[in-house]
PDB file of N, CA and C in Angstrom:
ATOM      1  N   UNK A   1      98.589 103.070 108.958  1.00  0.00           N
ATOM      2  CA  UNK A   1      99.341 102.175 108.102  1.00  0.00           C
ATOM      3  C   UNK A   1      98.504 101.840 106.875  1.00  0.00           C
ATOM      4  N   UNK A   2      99.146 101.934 105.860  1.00  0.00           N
ATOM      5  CA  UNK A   2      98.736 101.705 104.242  1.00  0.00           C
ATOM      6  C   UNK A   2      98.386  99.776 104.210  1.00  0.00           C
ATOM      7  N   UNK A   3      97.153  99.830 103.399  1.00  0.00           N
ATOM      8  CA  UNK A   3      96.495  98.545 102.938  1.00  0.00           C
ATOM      9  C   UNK A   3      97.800  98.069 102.150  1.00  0.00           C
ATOM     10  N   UNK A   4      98.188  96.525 102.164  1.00  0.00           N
ATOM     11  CA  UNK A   4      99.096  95.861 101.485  1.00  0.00           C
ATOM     12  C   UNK A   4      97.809  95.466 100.698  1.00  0.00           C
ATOM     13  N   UNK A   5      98.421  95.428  99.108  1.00  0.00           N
ATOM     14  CA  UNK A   5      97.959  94.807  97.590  1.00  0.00           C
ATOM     15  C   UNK A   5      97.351  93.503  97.998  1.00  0.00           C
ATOM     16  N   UNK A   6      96.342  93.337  97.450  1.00  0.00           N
ATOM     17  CA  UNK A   6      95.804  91.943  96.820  1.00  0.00           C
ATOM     18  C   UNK A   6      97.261  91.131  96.374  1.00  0.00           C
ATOM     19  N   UNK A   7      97.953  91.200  95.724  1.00  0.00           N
ATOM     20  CA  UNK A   7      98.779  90.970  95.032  1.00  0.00           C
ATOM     21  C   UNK A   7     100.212  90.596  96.438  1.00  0.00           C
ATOM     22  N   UNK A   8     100.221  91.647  96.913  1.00  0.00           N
ATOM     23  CA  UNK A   8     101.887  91.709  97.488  1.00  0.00           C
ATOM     24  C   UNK A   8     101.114  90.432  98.777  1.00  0.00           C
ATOM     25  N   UNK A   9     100.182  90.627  99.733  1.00  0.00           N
ATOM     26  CA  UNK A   9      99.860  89.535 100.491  1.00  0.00           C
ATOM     27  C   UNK A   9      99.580  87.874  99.595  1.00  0.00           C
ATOM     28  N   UNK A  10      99.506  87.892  98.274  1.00  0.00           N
ATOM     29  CA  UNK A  10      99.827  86.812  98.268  1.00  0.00           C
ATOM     30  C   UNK A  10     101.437  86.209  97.697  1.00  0.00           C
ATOM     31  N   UNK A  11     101.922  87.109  97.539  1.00  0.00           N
ATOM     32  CA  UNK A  11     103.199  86.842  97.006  1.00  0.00           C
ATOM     33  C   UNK A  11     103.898  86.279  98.543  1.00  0.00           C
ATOM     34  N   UNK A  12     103.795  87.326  99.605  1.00  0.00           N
ATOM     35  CA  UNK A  12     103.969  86.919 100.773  1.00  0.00           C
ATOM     36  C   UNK A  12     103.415  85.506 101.007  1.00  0.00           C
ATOM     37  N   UNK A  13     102.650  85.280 100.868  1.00  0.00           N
ATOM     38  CA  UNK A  13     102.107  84.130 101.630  1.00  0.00           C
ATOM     39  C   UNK A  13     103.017  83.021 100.867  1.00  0.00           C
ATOM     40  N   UNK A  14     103.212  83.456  99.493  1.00  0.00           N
ATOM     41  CA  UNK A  14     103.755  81.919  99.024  1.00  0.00           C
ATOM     42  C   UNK A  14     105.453  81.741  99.555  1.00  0.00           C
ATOM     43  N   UNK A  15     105.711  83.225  99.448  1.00  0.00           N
ATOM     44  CA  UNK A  15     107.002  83.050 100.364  1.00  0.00           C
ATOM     45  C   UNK A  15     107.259  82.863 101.460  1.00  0.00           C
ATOM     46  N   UNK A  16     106.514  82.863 102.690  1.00  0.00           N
ATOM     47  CA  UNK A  16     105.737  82.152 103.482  1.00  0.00           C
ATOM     48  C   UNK A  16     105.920  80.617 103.832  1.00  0.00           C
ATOM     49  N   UNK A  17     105.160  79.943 102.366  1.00  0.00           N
ATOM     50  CA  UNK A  17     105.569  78.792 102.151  1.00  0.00           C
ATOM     51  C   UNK A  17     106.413  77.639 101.940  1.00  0.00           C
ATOM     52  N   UNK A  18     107.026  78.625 101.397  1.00  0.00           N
ATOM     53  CA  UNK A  18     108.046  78.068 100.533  1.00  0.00           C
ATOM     54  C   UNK A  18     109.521  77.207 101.678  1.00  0.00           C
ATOM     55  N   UNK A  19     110.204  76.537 101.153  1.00  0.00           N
ATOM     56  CA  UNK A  19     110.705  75.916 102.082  1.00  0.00           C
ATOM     57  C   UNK A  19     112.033  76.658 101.730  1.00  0.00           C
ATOM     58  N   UNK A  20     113.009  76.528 102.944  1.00  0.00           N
ATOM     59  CA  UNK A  20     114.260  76.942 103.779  1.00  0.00           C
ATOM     60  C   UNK A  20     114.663  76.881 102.361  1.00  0.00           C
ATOM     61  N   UNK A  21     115.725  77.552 101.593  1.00  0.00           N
ATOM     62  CA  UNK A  21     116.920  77.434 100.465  1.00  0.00           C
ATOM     63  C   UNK A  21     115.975  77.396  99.430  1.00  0.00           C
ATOM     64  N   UNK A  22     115.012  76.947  99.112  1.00  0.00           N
ATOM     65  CA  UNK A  22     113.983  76.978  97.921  1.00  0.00           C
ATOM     66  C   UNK A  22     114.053  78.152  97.268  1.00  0.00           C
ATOM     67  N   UNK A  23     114.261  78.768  95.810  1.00  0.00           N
ATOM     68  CA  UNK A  23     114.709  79.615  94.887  1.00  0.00           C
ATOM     69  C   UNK A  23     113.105  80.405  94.578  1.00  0.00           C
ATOM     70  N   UNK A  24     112.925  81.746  94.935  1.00  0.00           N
ATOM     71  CA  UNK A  24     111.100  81.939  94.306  1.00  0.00           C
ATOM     72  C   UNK A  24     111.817  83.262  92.987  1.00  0.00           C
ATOM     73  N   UNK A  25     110.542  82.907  92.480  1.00  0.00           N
ATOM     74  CA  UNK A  25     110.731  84.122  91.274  1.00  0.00           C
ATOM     75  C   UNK A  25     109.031  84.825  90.872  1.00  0.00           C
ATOM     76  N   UNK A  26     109.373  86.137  91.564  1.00  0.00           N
ATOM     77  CA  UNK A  26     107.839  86.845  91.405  1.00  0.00           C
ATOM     78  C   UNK A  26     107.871  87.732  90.636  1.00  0.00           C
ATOM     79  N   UNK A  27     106.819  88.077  89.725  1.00  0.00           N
ATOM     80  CA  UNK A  27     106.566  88.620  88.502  1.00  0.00           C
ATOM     81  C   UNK A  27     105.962  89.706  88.776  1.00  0.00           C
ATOM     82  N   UNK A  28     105.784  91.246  88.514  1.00  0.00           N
ATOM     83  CA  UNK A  28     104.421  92.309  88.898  1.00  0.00           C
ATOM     84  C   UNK A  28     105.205  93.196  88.491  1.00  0.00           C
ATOM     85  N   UNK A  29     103.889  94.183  88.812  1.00  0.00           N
ATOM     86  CA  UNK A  29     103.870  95.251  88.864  1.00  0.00           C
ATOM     87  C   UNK A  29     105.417  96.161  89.350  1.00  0.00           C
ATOM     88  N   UNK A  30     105.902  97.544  88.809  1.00  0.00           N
ATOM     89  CA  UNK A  30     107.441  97.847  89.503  1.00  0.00           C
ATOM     90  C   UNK A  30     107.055  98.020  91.358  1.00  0.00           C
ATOM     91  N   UNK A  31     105.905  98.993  91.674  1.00  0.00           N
ATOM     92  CA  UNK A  31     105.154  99.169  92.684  1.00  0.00           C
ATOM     93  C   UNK A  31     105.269  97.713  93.570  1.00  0.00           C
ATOM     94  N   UNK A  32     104.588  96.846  93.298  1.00  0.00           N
ATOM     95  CA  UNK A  32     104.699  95.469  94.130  1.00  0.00           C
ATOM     96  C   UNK A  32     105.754  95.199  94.272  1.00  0.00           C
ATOM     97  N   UNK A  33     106.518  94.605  92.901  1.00  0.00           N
ATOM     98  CA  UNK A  33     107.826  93.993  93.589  1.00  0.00           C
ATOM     99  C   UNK A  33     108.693  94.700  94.802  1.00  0.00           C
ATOM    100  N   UNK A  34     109.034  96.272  93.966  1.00  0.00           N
ATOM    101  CA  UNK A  34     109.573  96.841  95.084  1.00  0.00           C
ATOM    102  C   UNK A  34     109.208  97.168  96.675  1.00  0.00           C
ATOM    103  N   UNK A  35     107.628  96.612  96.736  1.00  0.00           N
ATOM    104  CA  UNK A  35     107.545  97.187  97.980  1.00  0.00           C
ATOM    105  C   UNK A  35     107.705  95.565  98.554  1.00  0.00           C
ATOM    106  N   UNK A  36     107.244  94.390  98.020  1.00  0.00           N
ATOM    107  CA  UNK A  36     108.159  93.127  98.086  1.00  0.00           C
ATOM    108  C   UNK A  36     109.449  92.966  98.405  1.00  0.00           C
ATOM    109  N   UNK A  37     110.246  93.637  97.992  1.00  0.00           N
ATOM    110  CA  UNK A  37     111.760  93.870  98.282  1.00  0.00           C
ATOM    111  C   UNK A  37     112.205  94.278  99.823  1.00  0.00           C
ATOM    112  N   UNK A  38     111.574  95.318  99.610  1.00  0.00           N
ATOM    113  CA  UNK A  38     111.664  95.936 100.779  1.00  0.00           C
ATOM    114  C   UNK A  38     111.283  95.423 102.461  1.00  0.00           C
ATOM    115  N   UNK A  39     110.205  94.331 102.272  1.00  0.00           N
ATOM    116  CA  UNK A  39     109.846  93.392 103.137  1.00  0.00           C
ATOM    117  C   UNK A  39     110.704  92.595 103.509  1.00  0.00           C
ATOM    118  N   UNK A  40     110.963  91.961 102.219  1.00  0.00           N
ATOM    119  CA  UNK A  40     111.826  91.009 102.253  1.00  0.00           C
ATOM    120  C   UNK A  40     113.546  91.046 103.133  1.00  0.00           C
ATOM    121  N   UNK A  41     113.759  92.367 102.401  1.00  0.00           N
ATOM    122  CA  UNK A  41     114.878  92.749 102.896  1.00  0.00           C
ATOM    123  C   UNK A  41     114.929  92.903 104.466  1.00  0.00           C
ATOM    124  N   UNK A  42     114.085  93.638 105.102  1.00  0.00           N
ATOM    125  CA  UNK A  42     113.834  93.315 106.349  1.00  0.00           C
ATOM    126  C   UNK A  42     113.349  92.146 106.980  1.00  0.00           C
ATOM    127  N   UNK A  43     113.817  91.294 106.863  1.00  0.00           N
ATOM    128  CA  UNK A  43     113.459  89.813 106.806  1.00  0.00           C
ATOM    129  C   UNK A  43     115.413  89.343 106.793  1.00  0.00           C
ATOM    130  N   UNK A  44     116.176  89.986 106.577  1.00  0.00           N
ATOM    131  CA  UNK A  44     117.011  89.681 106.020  1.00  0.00           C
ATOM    132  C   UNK A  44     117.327  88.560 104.480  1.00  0.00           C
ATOM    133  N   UNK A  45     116.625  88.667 103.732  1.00  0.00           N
ATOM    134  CA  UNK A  45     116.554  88.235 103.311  1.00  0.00           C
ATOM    135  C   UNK A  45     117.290  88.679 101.535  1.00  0.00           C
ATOM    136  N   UNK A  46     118.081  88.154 100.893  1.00  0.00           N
ATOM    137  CA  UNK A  46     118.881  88.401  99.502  1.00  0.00           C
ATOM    138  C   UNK A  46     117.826  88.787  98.429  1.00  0.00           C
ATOM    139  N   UNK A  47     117.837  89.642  97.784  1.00  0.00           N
ATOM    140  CA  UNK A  47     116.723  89.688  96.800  1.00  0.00           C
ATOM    141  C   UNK A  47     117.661  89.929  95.251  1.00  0.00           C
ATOM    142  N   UNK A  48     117.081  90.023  94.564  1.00  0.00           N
ATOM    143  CA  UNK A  48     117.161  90.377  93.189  1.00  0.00           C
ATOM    144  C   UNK A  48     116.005  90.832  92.403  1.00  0.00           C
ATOM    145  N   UNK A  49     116.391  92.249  91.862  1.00  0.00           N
ATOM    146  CA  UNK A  49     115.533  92.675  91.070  1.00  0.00           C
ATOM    147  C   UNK A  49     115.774  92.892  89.425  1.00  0.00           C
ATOM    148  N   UNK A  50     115.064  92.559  88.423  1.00  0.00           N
ATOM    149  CA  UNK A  50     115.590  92.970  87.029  1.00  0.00           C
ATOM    150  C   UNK A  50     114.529  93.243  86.144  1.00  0.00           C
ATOM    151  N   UNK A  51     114.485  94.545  85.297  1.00  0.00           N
ATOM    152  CA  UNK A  51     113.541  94.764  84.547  1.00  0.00           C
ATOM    153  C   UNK A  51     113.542  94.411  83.308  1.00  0.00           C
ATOM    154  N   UNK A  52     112.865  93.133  82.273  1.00  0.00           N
ATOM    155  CA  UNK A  52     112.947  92.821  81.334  1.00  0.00           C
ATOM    156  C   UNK A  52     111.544  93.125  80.491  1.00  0.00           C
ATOM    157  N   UNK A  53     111.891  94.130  79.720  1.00  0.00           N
ATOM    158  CA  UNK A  53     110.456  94.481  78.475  1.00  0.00           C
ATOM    159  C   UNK A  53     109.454  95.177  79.242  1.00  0.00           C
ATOM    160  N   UNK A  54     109.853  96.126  80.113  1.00  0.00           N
ATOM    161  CA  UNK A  54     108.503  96.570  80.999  1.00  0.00           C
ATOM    162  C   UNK A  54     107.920  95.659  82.057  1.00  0.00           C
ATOM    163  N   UNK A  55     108.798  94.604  82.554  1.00  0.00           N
ATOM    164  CA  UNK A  55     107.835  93.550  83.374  1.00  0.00           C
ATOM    165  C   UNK A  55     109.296  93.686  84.406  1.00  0.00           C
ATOM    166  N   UNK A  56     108.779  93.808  85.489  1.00  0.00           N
ATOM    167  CA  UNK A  56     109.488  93.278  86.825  1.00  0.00           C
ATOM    168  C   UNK A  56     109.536  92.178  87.312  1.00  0.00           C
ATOM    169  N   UNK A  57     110.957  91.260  87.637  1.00  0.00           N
ATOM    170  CA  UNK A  57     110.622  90.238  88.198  1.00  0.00           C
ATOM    171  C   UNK A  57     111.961  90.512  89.544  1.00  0.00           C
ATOM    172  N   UNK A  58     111.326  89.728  90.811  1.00  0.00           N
ATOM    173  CA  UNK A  58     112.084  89.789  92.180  1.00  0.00           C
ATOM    174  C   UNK A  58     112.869  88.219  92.142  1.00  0.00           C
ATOM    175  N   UNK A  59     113.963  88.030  92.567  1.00  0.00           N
ATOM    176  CA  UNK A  59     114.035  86.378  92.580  1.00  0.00           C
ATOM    177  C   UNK A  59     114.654  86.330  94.134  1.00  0.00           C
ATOM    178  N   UNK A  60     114.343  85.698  94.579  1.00  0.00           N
ATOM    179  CA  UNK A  60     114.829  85.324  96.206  1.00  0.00           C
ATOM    180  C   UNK A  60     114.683  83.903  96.627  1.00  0.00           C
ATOM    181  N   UNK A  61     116.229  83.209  97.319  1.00  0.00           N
ATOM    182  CA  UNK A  61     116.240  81.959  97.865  1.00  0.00           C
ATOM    183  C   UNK A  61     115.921  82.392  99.428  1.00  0.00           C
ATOM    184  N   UNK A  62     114.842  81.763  99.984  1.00  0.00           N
ATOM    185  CA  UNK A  62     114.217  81.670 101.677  1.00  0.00           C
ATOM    186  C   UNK A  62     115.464  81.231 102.027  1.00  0.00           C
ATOM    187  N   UNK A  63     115.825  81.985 103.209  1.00  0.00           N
ATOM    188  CA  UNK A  63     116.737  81.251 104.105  1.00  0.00           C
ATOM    189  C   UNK A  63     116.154  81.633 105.474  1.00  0.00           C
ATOM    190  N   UNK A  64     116.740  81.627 106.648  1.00  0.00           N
ATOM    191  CA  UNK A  64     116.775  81.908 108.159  1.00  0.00           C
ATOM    192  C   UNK A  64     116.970  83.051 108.333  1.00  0.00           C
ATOM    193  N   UNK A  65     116.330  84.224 108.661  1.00  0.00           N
ATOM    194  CA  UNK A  65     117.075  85.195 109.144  1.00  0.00           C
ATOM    195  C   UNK A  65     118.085  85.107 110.387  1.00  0.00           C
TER     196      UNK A  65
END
């Protein structure tokens, strides 16, 4: 199994944090977010992705799987 990013373990962690319905919006690399997504999604979790000016951002409200 492949090393997770400096980067993607802390994005995790804050999502992690973050409380039940709370709205996050993560910024990176296309590489991170998407492999962010992909976590997430298995998590059941709603994501959104959109590329503005070369910059990726993910936006996801925490809920319950």
């Amino acid at each position: 199994m492949r090393e997770l990013s400096r980067k993607l373990q802390d994005y995790l962690e804050e999502f992690f944090r973050a409380k039940e319905g709370e709205e996050i919006e993560f910024e990176g690399e296309e590489k991170v977010i998407r492999d962010l997504s992909l976590i997430l999604r298995a998590l059941s979790q709603e994501v959104g992705i959109e590329e503005k000016n070369g910059r990726y951002f993910l936006h996801v409200r925490k809920k319950r799987p």
